[in-house]
Protein backbone atom coordinates (compact mmCIF):
# COMPACT_ATOMS: atom_id res chain seq x y z
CA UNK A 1 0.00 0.00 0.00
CA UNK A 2 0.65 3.80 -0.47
CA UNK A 3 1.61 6.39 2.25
CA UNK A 4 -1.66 7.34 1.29
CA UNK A 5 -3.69 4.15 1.63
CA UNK A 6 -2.01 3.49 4.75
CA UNK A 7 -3.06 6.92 6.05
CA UNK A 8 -6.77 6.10 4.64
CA UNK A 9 -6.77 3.19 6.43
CA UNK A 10 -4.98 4.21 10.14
CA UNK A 11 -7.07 7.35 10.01
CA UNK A 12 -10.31 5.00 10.25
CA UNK A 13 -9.35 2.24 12.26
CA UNK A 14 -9.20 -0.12 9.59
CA UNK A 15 -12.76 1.17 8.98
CA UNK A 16 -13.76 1.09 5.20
CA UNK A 17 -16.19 1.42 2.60
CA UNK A 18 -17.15 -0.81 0.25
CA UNK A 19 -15.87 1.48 -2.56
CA UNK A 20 -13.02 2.34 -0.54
CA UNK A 21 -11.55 -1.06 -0.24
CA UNK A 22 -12.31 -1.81 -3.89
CA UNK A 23 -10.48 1.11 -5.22
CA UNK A 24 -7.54 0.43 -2.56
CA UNK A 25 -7.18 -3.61 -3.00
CA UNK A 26 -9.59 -4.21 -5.83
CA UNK A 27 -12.95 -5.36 -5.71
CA UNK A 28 -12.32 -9.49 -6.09
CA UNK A 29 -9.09 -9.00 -3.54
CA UNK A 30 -11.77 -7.64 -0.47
CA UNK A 31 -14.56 -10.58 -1.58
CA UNK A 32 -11.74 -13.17 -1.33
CA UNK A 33 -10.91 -11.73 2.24
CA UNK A 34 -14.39 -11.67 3.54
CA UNK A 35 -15.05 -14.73 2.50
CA UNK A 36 -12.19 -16.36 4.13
CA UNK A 37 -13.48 -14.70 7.41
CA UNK A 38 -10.01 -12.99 7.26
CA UNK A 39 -11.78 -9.73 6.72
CA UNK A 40 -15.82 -8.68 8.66
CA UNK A 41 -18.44 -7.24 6.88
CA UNK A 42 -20.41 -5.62 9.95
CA UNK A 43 -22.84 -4.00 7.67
CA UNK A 44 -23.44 -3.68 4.02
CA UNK A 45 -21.24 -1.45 2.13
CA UNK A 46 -18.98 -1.29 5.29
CA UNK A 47 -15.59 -3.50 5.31
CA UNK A 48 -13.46 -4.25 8.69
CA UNK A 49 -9.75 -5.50 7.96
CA UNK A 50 -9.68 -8.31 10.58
CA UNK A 51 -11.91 -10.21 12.04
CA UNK A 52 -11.84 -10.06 15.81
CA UNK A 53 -13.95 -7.89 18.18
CA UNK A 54 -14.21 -4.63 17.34
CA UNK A 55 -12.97 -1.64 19.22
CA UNK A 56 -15.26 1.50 20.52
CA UNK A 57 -13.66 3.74 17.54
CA UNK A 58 -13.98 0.86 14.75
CA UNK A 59 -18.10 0.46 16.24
CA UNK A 60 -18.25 4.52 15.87
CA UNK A 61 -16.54 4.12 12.46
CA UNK A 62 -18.76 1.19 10.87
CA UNK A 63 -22.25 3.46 12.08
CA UNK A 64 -20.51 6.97 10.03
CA UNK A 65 -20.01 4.59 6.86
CA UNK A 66 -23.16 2.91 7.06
CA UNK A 67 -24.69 6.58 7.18
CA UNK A 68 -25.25 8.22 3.44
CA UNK A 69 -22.18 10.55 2.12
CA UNK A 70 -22.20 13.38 4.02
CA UNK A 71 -22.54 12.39 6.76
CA UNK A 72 -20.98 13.60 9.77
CA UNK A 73 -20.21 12.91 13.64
CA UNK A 74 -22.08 15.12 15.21
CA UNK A 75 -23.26 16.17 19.49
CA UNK A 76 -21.80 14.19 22.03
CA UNK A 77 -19.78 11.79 19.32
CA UNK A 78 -18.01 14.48 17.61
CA UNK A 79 -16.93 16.55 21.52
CA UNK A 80 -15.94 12.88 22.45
CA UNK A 81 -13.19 13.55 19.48
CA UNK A 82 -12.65 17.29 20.29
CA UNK A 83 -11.57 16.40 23.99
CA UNK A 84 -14.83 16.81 25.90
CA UNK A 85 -14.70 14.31 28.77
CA UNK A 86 -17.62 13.45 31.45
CA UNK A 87 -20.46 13.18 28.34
CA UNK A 88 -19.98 9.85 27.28
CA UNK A 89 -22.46 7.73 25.56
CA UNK A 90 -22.58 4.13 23.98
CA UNK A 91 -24.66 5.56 20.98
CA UNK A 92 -23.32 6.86 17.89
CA UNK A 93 -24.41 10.72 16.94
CA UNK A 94 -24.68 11.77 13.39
CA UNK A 95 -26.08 14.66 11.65
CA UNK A 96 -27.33 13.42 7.87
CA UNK A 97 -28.12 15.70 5.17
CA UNK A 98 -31.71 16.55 4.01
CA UNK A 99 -33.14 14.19 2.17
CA UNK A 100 -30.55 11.42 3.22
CA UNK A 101 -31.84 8.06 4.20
CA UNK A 102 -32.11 6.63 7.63
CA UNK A 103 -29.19 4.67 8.18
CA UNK A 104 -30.35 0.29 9.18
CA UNK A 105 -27.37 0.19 11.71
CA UNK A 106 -28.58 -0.27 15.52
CA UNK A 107 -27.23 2.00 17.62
CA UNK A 108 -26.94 5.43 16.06
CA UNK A 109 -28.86 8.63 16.54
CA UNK A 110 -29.57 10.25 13.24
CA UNK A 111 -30.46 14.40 12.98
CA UNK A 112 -31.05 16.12 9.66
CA UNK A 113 -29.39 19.64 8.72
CA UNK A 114 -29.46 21.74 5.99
CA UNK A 115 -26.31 23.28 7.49
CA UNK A 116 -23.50 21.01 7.55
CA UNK A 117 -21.09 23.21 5.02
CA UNK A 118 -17.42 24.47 5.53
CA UNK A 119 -18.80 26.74 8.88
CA UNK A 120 -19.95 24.04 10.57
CA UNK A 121 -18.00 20.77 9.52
CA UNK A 122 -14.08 21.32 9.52
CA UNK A 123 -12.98 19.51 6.48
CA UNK A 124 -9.46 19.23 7.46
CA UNK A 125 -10.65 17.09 11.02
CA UNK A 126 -10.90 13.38 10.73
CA UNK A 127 -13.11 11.78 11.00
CA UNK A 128 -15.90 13.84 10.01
CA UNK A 129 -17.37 15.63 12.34
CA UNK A 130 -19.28 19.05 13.20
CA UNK A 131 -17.44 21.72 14.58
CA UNK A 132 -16.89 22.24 18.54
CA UNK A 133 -19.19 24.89 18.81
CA UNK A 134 -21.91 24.07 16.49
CA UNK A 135 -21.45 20.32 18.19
CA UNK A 136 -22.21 21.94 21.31
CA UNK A 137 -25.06 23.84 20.46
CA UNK A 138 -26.60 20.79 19.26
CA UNK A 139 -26.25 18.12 22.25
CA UNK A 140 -27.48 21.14 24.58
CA UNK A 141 -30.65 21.40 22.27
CA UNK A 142 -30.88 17.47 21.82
CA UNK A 143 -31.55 17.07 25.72
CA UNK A 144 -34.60 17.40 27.52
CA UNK A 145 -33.24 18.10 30.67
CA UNK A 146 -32.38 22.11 30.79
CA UNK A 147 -29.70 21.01 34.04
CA UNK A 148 -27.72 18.94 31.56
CA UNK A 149 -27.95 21.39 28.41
CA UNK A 150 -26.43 23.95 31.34
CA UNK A 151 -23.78 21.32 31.91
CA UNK A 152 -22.52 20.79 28.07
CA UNK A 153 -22.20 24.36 27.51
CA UNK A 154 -20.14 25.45 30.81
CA UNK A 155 -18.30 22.04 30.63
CA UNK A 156 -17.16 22.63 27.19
CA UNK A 157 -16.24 25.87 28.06
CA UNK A 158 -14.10 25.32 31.22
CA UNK A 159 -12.47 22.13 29.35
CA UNK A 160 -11.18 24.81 26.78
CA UNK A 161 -12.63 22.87 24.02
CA UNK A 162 -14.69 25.67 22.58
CA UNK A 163 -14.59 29.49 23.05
CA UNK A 164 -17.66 31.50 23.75
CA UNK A 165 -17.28 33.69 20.84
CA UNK A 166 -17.39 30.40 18.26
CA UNK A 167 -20.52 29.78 20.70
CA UNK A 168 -21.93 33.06 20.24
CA UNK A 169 -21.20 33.09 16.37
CA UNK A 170 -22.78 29.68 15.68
CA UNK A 171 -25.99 30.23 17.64
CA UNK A 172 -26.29 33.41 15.18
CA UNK A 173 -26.51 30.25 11.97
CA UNK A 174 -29.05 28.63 14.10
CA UNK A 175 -32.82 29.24 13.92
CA UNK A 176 -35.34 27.95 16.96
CA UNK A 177 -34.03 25.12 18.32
CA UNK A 178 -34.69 23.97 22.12
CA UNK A 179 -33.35 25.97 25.20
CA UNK A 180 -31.97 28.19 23.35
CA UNK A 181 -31.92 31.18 26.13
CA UNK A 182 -30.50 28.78 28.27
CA UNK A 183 -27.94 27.97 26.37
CA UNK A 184 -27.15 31.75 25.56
CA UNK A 185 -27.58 32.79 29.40
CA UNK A 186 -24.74 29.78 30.04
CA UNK A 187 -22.37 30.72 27.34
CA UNK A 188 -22.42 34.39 28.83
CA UNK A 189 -21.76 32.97 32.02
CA UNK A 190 -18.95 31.50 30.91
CA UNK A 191 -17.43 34.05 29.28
CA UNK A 192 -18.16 36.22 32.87
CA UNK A 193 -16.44 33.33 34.60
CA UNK A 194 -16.92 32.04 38.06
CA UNK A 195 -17.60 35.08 39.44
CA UNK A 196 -20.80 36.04 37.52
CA UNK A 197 -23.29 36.84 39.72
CA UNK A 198 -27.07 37.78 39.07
CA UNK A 199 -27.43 40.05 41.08
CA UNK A 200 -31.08 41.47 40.04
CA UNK A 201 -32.49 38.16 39.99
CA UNK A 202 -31.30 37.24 43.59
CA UNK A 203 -32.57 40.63 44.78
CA UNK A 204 -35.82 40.03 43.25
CA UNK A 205 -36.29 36.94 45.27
CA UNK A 206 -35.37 38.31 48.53
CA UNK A 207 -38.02 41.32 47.87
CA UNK A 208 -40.59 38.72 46.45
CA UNK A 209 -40.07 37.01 49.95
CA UNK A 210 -39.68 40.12 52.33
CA UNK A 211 -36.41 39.22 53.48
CA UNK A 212 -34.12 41.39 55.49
CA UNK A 213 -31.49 43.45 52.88
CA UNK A 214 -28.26 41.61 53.06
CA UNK A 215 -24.72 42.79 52.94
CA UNK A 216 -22.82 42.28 49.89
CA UNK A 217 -18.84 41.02 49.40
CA UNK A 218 -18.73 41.02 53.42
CA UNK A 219 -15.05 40.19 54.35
CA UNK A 220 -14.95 37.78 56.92
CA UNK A 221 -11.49 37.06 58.44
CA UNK A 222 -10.76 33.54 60.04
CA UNK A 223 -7.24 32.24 60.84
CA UNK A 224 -5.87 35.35 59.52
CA UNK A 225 -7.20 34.83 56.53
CA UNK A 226 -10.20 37.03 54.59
CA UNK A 227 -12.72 35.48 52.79
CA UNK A 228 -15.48 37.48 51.21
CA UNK A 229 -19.31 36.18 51.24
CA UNK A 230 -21.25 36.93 48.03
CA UNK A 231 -24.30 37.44 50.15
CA UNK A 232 -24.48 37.47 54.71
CA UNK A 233 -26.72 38.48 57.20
CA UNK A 234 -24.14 39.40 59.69
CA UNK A 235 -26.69 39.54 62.19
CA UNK A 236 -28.20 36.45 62.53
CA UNK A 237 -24.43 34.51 61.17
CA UNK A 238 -25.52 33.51 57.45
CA UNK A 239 -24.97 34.15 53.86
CA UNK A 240 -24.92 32.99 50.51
CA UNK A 241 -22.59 31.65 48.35
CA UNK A 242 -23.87 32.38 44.53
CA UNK A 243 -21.55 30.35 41.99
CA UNK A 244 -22.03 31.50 38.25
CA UNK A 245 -20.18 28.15 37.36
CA UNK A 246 -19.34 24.69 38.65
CA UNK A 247 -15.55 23.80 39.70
CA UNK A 248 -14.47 21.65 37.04
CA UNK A 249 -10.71 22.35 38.40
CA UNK A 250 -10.47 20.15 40.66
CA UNK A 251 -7.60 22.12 42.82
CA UNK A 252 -10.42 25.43 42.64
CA UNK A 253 -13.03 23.24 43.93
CA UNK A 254 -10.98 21.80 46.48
CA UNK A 255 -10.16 25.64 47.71
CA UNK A 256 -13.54 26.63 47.27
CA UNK A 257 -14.30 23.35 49.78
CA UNK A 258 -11.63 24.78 52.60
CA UNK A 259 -13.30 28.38 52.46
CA UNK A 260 -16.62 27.18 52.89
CA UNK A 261 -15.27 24.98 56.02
CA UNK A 262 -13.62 27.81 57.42
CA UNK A 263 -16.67 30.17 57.32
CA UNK A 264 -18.59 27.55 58.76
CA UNK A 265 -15.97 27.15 61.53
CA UNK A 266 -16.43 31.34 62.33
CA UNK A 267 -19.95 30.16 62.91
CA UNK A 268 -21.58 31.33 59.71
CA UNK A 269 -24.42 28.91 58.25
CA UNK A 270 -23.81 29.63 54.44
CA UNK A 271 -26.07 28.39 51.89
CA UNK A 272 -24.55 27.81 47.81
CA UNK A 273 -26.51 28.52 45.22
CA UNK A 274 -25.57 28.30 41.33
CA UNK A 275 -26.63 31.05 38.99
CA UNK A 276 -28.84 28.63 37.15
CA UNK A 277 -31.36 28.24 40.64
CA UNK A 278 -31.33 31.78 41.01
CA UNK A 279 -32.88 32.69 37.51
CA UNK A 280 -34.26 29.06 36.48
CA UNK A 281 -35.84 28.28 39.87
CA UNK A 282 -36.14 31.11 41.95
CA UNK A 283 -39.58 29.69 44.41
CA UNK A 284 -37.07 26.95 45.11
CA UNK A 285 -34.21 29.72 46.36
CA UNK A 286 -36.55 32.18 47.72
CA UNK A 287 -38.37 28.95 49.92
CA UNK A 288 -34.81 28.20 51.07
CA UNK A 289 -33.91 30.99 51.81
CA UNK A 290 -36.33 32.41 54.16
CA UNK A 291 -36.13 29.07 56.57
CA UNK A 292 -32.58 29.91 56.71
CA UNK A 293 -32.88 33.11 57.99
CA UNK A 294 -36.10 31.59 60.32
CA UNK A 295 -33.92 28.80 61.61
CA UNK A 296 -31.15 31.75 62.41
CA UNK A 297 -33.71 33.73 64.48
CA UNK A 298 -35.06 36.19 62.14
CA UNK A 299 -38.83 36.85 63.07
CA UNK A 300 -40.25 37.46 59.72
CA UNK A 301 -40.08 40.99 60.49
């Protein structure tokens, strides 16, 4: 074989079409092998160069080239390529063309696009597969759950596999598509970092619920050390932690985990709420946070 047959074939695994394997060994040469059980023929039009079990990128490999040409990896299956960890799935992600035909393979989840051109598909990445950004946009809309959309966007974010602006420019190629504000609200976060903080919202709750006016950014100094509270009712020895973003970095988070002991060693009761409760379920945050303040004294008054 060629450098570039050998390239072909590394690049997918040992992963071929049909046509592929035809033009590379010739078309008797591959029927010969498959017959001999020296080569698999998982599904039709799709040719595997052994014949042993086949590994999780081969299965992802045989379920693109069972799809119709232009198809690409797409969601979930395309990140998993583009260094997203913590979203993997056994199924196989593809976004078809309109018009194409539902691929037979078992499992593989199949979305048409009209949009899968140079923007959104990088022709130079192998194997095919949409863009970080556009593949992000799509597994946030593909999920029911608006927690989990959340997730993929700040996760992909903090894991530096996608910038916000690519986020912010492919959402502008996208019309309606599910949680879409969501998913705009979380990018901005993201771009705020950690320390994005509605603030409006949260006071809207507290006035909704006739709670006392806090203090805001309160140092609080313990071991001779300050620590500032997003939120604290000095008086009655609580506050609020409000975190735009979850602690991916796992030497933040463990910080993060030392402050919050310490505070609660000066005797403050601090409750932690993330940006999402405070705009997505704010009776939730407001109910929470007026038995706080009841179970630290405060009268209602």
């Amino acid at each position: 074989m060629t450098d570039i047959t050998s390239a072909v074939v590394d690049a997918q695994h040992g992963v071929l079409t049909s046509a592929q394997a035809a033009a590379l060994f010739g078309a008797a040469h591959v029927r010969s092998r498959v017959y001999a059980d020296v080569w698999q023929r998982p599904h039709r039009g799709v040719v595997v160069l052994h014949n042993g079990p086949l590994t999780a990128e081969q299965t992802t490999m045989v379920r693109l080239l069972s799809c119709s040409p232009g198809a690409v990896l797409a969601g979930p299956s395309a990140l998993a390529y583009d260094g997203l960890t913590g979203f993997e799935t056994d199924a196989t992600y593809v976004s078809v063309p309109i018009g194409a035909r539902r691929p037979s393979i078992g499992g593989i989840v199949v979305h048409w696009s009209a949009y899968l051109d140079h923007r959104d598909v990088n022709p130079a990445r192998f194997p095919p597969r949409t863009r970080p950004a556009r593949s992000v946009l799509d597994f946030a809309s593909w999920t029911d759950n608006e927690r989990y959309a959340r997730a993929i966007v700040l996760a992909a974010a903090q894991q530096r596999v996608v910038r916000t602006s690519d986020l912010r420019d492919a959402m502008t190629r996208r019309g309606a598509c599910r949680h879409r504000a969501l998913v705009v609200e979380s990018y901005l976060d993201a771009a705020g970092g950690i320390q994005s903080l509605p603030e409006r919202d949260f006071d809207a709750i507290r006035a909704r619920y006739r709670l006392p006016p806090p203090a805001r950014q309160r140092a609080v100094v313990r071991n001779d050390r300050r620590y500032y509270l997003d939120v604290d009712w000095e008086e009655y020895g609580v506050g609020c932690e409000i975190h735009g973003i979850p602690h991916l970095d796992v030497r933040r988070w463990d910080a993060d985990a030392g402050r919050g002991n310490e505070l609660l060693i000066s005797g403050r009761r601090t409750a932690v709420f993330t940006s999402y409760a405070i705009r997505r379920t704010p009776a939730a945050v407001g109910d929470q946070l007026r038995r706080l303040l009841q179970s630290a004294g405060w009268d209602g008054t």
